[in-house]
C-alpha atoms as a PDB file:
ATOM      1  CA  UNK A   1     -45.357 -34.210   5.023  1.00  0.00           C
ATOM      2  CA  UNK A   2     -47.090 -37.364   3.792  1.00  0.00           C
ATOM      3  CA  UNK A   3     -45.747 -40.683   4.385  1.00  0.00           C
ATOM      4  CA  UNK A   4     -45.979 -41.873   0.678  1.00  0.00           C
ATOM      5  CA  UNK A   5     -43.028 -41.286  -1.251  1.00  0.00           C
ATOM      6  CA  UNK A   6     -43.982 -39.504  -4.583  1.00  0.00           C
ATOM      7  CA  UNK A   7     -40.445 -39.395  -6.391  1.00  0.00           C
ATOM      8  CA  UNK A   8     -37.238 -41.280  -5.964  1.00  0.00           C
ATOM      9  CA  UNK A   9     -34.081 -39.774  -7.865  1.00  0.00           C
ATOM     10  CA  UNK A  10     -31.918 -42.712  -8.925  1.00  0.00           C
ATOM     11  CA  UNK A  11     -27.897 -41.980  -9.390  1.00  0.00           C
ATOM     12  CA  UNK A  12     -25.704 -44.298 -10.849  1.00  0.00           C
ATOM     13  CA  UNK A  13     -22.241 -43.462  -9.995  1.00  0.00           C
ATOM     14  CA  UNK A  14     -18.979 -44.668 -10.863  1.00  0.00           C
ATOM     15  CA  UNK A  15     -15.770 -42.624  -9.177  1.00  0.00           C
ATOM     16  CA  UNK A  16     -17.965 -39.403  -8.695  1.00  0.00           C
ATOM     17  CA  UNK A  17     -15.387 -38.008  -5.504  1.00  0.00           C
ATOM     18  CA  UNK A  18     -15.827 -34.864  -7.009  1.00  0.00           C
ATOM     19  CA  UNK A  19     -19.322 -34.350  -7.847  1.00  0.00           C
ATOM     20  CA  UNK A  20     -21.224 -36.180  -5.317  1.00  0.00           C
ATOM     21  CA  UNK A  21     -21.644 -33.741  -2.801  1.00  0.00           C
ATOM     22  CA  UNK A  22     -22.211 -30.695  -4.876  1.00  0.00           C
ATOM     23  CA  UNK A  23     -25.001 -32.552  -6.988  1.00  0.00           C
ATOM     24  CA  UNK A  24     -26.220 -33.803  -2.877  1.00  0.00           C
ATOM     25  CA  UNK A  25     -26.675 -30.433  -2.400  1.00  0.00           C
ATOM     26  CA  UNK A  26     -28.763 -29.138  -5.304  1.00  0.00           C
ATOM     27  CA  UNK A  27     -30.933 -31.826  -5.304  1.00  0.00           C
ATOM     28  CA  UNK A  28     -31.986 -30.769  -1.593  1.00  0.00           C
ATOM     29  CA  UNK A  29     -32.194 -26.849  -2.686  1.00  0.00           C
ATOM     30  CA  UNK A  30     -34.393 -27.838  -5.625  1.00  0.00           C
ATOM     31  CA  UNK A  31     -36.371 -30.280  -3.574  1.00  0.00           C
ATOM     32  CA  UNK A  32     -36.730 -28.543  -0.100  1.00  0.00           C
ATOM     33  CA  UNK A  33     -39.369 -26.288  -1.003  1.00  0.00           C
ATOM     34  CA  UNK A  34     -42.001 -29.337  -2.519  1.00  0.00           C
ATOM     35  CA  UNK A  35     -45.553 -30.241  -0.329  1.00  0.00           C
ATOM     36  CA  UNK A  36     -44.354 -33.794  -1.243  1.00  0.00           C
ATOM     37  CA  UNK A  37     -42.141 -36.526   0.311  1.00  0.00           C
ATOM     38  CA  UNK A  38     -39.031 -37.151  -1.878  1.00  0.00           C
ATOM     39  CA  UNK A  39     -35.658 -39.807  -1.461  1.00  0.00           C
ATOM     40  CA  UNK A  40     -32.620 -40.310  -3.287  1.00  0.00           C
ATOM     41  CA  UNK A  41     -31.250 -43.318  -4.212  1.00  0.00           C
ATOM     42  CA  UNK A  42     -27.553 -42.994  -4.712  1.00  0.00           C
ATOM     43  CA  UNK A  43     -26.221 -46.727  -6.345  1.00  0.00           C
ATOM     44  CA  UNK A  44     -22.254 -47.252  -5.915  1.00  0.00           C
ATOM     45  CA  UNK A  45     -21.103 -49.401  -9.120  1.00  0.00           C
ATOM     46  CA  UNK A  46     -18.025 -50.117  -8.604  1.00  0.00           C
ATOM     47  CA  UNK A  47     -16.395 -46.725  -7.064  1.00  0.00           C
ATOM     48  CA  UNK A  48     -13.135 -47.181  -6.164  1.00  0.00           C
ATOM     49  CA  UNK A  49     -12.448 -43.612  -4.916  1.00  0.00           C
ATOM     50  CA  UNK A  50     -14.253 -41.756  -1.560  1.00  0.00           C
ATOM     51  CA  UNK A  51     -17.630 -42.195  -3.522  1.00  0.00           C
ATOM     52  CA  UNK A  52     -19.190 -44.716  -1.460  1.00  0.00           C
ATOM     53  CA  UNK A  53     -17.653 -42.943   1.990  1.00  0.00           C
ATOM     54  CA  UNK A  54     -19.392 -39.600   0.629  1.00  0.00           C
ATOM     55  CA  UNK A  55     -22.980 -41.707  -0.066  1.00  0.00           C
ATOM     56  CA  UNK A  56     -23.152 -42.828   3.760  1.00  0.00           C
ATOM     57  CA  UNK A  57     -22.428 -39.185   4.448  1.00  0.00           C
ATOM     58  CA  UNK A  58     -25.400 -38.160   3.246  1.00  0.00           C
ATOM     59  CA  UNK A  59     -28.556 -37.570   5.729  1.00  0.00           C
ATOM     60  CA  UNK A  60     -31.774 -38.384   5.016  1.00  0.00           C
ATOM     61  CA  UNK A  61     -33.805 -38.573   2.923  1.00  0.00           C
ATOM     62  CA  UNK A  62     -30.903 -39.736   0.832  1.00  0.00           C
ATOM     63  CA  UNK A  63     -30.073 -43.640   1.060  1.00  0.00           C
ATOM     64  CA  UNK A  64     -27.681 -45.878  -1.027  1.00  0.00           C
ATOM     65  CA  UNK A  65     -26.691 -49.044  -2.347  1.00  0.00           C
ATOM     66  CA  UNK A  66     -23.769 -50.759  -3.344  1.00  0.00           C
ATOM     67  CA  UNK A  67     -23.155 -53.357  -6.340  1.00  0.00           C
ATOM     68  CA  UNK A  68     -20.774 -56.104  -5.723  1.00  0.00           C
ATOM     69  CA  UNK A  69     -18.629 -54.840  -8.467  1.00  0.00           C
ATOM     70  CA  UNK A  70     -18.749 -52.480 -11.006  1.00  0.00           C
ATOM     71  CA  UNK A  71     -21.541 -53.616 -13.615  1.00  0.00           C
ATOM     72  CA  UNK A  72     -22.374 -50.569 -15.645  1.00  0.00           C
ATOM     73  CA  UNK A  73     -24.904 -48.139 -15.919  1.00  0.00           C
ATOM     74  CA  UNK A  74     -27.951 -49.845 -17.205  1.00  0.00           C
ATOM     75  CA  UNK A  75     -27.471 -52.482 -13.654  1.00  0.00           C
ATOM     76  CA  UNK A  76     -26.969 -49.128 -11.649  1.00  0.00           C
ATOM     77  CA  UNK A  77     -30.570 -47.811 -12.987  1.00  0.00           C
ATOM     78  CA  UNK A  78     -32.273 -51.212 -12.567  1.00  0.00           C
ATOM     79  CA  UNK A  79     -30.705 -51.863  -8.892  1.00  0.00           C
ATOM     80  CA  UNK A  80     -31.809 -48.752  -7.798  1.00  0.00           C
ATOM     81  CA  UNK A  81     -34.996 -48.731  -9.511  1.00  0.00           C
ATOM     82  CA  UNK A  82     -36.002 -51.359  -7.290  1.00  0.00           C
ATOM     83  CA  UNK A  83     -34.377 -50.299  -4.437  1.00  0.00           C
ATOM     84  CA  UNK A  84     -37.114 -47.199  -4.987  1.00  0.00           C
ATOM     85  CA  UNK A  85     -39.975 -46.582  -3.142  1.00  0.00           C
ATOM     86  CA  UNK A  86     -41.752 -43.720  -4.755  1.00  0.00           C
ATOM     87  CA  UNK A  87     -44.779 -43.910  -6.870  1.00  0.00           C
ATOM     88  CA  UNK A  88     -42.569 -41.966  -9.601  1.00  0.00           C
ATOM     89  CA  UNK A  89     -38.869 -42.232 -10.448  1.00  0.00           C
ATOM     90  CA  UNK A  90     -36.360 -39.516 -11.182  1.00  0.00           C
ATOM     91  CA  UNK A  91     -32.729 -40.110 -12.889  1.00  0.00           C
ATOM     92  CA  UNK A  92     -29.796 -37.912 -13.090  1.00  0.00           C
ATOM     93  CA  UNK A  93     -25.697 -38.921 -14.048  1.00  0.00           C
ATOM     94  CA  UNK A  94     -23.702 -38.706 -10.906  1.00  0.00           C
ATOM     95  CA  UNK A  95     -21.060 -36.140 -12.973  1.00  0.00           C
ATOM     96  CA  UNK A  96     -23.256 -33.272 -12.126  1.00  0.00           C
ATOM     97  CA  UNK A  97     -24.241 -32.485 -15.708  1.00  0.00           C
ATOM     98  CA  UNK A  98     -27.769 -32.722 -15.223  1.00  0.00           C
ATOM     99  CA  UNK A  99     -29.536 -29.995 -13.346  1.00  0.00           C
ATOM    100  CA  UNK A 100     -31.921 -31.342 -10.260  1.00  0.00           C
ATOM    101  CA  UNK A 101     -34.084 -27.893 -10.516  1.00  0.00           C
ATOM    102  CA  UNK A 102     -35.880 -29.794 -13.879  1.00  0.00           C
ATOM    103  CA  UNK A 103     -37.347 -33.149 -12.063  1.00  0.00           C
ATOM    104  CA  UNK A 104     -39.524 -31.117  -9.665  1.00  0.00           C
ATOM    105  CA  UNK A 105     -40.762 -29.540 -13.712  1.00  0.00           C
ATOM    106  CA  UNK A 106     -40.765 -32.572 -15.195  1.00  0.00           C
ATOM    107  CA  UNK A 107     -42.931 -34.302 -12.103  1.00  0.00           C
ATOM    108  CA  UNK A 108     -45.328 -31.774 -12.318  1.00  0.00           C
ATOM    109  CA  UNK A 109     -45.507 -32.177 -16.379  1.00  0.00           C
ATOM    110  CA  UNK A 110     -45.976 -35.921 -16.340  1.00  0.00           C
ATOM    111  CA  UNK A 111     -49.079 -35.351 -13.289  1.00  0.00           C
ATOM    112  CA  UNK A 112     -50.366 -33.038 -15.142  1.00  0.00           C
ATOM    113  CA  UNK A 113     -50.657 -33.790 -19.055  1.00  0.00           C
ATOM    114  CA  UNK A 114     -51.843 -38.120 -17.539  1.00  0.00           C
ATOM    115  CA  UNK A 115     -48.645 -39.280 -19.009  1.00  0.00           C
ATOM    116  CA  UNK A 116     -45.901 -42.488 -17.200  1.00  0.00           C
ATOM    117  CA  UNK A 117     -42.604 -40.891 -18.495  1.00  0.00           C
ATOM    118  CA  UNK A 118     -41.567 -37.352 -19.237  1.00  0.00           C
ATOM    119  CA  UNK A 119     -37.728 -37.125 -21.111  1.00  0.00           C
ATOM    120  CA  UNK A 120     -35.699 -34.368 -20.905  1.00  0.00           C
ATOM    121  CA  UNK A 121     -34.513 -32.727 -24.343  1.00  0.00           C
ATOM    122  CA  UNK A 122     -30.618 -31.253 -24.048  1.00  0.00           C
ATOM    123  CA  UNK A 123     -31.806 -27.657 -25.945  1.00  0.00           C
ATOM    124  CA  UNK A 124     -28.003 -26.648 -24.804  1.00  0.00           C
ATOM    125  CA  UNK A 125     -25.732 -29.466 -24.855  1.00  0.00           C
ATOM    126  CA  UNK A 126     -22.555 -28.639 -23.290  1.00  0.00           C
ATOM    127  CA  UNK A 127     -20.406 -31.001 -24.773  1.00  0.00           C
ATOM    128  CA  UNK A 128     -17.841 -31.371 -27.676  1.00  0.00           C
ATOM    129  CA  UNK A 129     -18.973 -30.432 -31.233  1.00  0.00           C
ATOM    130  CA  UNK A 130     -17.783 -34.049 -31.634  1.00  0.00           C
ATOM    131  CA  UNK A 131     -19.698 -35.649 -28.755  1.00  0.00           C
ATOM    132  CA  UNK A 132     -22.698 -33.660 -29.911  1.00  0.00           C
ATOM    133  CA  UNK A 133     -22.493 -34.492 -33.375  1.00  0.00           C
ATOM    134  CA  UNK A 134     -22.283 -38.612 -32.702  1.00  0.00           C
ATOM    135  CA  UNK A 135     -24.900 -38.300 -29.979  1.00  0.00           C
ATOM    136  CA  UNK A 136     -27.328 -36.559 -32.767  1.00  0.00           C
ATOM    137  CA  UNK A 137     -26.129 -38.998 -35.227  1.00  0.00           C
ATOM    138  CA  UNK A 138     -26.803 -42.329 -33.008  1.00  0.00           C
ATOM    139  CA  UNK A 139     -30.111 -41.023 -31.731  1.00  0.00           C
ATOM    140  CA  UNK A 140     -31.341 -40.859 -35.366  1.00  0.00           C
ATOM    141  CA  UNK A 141     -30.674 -43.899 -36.144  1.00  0.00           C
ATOM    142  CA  UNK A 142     -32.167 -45.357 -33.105  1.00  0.00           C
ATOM    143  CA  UNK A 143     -35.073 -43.543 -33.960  1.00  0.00           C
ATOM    144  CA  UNK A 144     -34.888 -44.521 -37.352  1.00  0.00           C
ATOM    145  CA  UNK A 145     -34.626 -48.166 -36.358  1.00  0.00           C
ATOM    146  CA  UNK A 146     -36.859 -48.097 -33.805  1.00  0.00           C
ATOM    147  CA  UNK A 147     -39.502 -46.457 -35.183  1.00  0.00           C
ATOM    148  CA  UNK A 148     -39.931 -43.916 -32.477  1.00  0.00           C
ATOM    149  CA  UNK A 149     -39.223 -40.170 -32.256  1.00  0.00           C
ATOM    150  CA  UNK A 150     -37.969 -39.366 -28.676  1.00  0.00           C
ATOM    151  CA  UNK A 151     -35.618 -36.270 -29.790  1.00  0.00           C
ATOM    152  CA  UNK A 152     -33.369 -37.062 -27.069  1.00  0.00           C
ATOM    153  CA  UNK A 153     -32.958 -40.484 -25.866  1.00  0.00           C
ATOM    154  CA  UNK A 154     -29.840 -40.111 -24.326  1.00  0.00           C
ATOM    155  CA  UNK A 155     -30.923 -37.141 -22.057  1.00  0.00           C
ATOM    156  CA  UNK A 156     -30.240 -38.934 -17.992  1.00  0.00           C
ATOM    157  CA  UNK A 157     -32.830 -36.006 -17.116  1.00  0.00           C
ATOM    158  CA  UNK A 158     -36.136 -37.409 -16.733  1.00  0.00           C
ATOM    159  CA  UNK A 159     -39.367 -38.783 -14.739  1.00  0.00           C
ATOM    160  CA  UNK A 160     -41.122 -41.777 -15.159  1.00  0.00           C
ATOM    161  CA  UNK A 161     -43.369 -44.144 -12.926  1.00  0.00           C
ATOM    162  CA  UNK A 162     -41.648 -46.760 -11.284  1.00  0.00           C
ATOM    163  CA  UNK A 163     -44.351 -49.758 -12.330  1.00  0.00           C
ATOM    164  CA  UNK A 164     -43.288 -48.334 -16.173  1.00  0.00           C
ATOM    165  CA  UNK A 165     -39.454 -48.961 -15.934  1.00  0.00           C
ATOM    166  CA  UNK A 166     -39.782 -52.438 -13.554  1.00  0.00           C
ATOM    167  CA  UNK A 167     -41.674 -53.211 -16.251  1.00  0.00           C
ATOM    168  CA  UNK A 168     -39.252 -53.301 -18.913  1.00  0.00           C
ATOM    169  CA  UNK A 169     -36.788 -56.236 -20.278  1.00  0.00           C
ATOM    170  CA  UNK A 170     -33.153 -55.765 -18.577  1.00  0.00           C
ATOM    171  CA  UNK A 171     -30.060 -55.977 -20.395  1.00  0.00           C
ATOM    172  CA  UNK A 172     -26.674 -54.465 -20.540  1.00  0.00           C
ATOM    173  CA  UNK A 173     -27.093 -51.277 -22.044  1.00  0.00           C
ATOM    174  CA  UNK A 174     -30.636 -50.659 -21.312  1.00  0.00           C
ATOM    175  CA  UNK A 175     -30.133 -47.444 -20.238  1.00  0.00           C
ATOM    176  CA  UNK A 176     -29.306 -46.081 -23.533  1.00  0.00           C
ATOM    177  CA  UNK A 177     -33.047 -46.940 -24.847  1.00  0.00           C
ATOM    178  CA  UNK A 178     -35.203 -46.417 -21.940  1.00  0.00           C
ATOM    179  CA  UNK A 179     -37.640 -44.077 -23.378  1.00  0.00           C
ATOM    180  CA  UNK A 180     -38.110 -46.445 -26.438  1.00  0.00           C
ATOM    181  CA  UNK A 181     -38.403 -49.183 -24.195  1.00  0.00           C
ATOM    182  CA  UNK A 182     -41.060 -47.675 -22.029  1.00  0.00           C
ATOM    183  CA  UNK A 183     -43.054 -46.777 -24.959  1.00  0.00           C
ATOM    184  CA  UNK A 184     -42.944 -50.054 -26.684  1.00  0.00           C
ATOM    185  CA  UNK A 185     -44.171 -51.391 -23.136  1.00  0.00           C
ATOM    186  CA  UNK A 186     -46.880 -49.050 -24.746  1.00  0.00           C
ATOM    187  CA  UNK A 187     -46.595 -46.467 -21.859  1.00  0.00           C
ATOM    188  CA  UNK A 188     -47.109 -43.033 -22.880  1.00  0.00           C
ATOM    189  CA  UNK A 189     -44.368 -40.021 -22.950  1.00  0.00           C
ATOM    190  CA  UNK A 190     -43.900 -36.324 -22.916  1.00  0.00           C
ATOM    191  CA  UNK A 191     -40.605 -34.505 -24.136  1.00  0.00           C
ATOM    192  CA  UNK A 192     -39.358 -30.906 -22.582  1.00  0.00           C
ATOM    193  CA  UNK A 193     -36.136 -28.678 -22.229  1.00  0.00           C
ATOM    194  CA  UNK A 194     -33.709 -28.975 -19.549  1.00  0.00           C
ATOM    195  CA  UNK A 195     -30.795 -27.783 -18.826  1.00  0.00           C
ATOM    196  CA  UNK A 196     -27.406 -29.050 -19.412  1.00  0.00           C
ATOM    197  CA  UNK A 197     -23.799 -28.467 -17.771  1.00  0.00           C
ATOM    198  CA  UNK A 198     -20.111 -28.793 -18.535  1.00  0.00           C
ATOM    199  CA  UNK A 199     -18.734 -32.032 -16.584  1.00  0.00           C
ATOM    200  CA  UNK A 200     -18.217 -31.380 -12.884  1.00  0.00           C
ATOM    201  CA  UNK A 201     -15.649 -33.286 -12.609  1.00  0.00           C
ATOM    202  CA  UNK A 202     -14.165 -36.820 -13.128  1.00  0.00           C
ATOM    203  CA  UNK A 203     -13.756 -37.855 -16.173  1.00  0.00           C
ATOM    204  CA  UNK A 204     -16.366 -39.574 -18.905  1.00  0.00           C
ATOM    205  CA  UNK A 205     -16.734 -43.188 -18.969  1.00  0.00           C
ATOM    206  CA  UNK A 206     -17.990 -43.272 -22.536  1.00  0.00           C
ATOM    207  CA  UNK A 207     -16.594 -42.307 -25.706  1.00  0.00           C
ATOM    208  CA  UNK A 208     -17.297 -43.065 -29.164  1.00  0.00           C
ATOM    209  CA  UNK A 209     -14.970 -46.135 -30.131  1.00  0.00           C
ATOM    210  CA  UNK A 210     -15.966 -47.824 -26.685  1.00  0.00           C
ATOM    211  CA  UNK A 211     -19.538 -47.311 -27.049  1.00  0.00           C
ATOM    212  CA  UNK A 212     -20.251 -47.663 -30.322  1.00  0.00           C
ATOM    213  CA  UNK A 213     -19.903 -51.483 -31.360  1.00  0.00           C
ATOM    214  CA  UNK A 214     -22.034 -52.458 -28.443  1.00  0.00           C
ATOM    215  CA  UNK A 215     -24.715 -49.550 -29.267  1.00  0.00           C
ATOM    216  CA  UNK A 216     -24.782 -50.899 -32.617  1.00  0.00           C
ATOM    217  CA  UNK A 217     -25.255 -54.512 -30.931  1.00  0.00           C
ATOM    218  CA  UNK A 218     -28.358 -53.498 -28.734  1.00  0.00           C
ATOM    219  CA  UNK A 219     -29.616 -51.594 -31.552  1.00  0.00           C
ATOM    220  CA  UNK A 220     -30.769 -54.375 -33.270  1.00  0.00           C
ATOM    221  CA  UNK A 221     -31.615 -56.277 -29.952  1.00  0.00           C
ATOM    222  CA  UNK A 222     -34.251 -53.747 -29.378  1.00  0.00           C
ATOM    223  CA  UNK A 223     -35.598 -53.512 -32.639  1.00  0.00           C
ATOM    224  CA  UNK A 224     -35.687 -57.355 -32.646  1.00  0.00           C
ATOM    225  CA  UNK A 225     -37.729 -57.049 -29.332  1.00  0.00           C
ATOM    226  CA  UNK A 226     -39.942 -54.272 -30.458  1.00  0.00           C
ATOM    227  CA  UNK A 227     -40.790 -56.732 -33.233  1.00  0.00           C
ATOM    228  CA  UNK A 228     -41.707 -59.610 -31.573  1.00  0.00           C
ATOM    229  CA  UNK A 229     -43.359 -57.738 -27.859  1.00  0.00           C
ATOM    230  CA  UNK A 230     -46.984 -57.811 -27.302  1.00  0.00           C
ATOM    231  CA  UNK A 231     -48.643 -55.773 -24.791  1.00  0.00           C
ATOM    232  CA  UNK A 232     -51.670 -57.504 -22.826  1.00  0.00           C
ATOM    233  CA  UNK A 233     -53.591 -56.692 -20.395  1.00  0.00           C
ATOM    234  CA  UNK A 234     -55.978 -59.330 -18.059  1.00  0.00           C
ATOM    235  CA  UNK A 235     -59.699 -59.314 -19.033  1.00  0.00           C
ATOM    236  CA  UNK A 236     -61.390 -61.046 -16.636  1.00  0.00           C
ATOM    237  CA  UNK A 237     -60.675 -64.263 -14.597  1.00  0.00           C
ATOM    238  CA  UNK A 238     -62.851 -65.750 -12.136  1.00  0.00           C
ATOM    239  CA  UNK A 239     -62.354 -68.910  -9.386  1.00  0.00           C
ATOM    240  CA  UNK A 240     -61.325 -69.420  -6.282  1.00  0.00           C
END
């Protein structure tokens, strides 16, 4: 097995006792069989459960970090993000909903079509009509706002390389735009089906009266930014 790490799957988790070994477990099954070297990187924000006890648990190639407190999500991602060291980076929820089996698919997309991210699309959601119906309602209008058409922003399932997403403006929340943030970096992206699970376990941190005020809020952040950002590159420079 090469020494170069190819893919590093970054978890968030947040009082995830009950998934957290289960979800350890597929992603070595879906994993074990690949010609490449793999990690995970599991990031504790906050747990105040057996989360963090279950994370040093886990043998290699599975590592972890801690936050000094919980900070949310979009810290989680960006903590272990550079905690990484794989040329590409994988990202699943800690509440087991996503299925590991689609990053080795979604690797192999994003190598093969030449592109830096590759999203997941929920085809099945397995949530409340509810749930469903705000989620399809607040990812048109970020794509309406945005300008972009990522059919499924909010899908944790997905690929990208790491220089693309350390690349990107951090702010609480971020992880609620990070395809549209990664193409506005003007990096390119691929969309495909994955699968999608009832919850584990644990219960959800997000609903729709505690989410939505700040979504609004970073809404217009981001368009605000996509405005105003300018991509360059470095021409030439010469000297000493």
């Amino acid at each position: 097995m090469p020494d170069e790490i190819l893919i590093s799957i970054v978890i968030p988790v947040k009082n995830e006792e009950e998934t957290l070994p289960a979800l350890a477990r597929e992603i070595d099954a879906a994993f074990a069989g690949q010609s490449y070297a793999w990690e995970v990187v599991w990031v504790d924000d906050g747990s105040t459960d057996r989360s963090r006890e279950l994370m040093k648990a886990q043998p290699k190639p599975h590592r972890w970090i801690g936050l000094d407190q919980n900070h949310g999500q979009s810290a989680a991602f960006a903590a272990g993000f550079r905690a990484a060291r794989g040329t590409w980076v994988g990202t699943l929820d800690g509440d087991g909903q996503n299925d590991p089996v689609d990053l080795p698919r979604q690797l192999a997309r994003g190598i093969e079509k030449g592109v830096d991210m590759v999203n997941g699309i929920r085809a099945k959601r397995q949530d409340s009509w509810f749930r469903k119906l705000s989620s399809k309602i607040g990812n048109g209008i970020r794509n309406a706002m945005t300008g972009n058409t990522v059919k499924d922003v909010g899908c944790s399932t997905r690929v990208v390389k790491r220089t693309a997403v350390l690349d990107l403006p951090f702010f609480h929340g971020m992880h609620r735009f990070l395809p549209t943030l990664v193409q506005m970096k003007g990096y390119t992206i691929d969309e495909i089906p994955v699968n999608h699970r009832p919850r584990a376990g644990g219960a959800s941190k997000y609903g729709l009266w505690n989410r939505a005020p700040s979504a609004a809020r970073d809404l217009f952040g981001v368009r605000w930014l996509k405005l105003r950002n300018r991509n360059f590159r470095i021409a030439d420079q010469g000297g000493a």
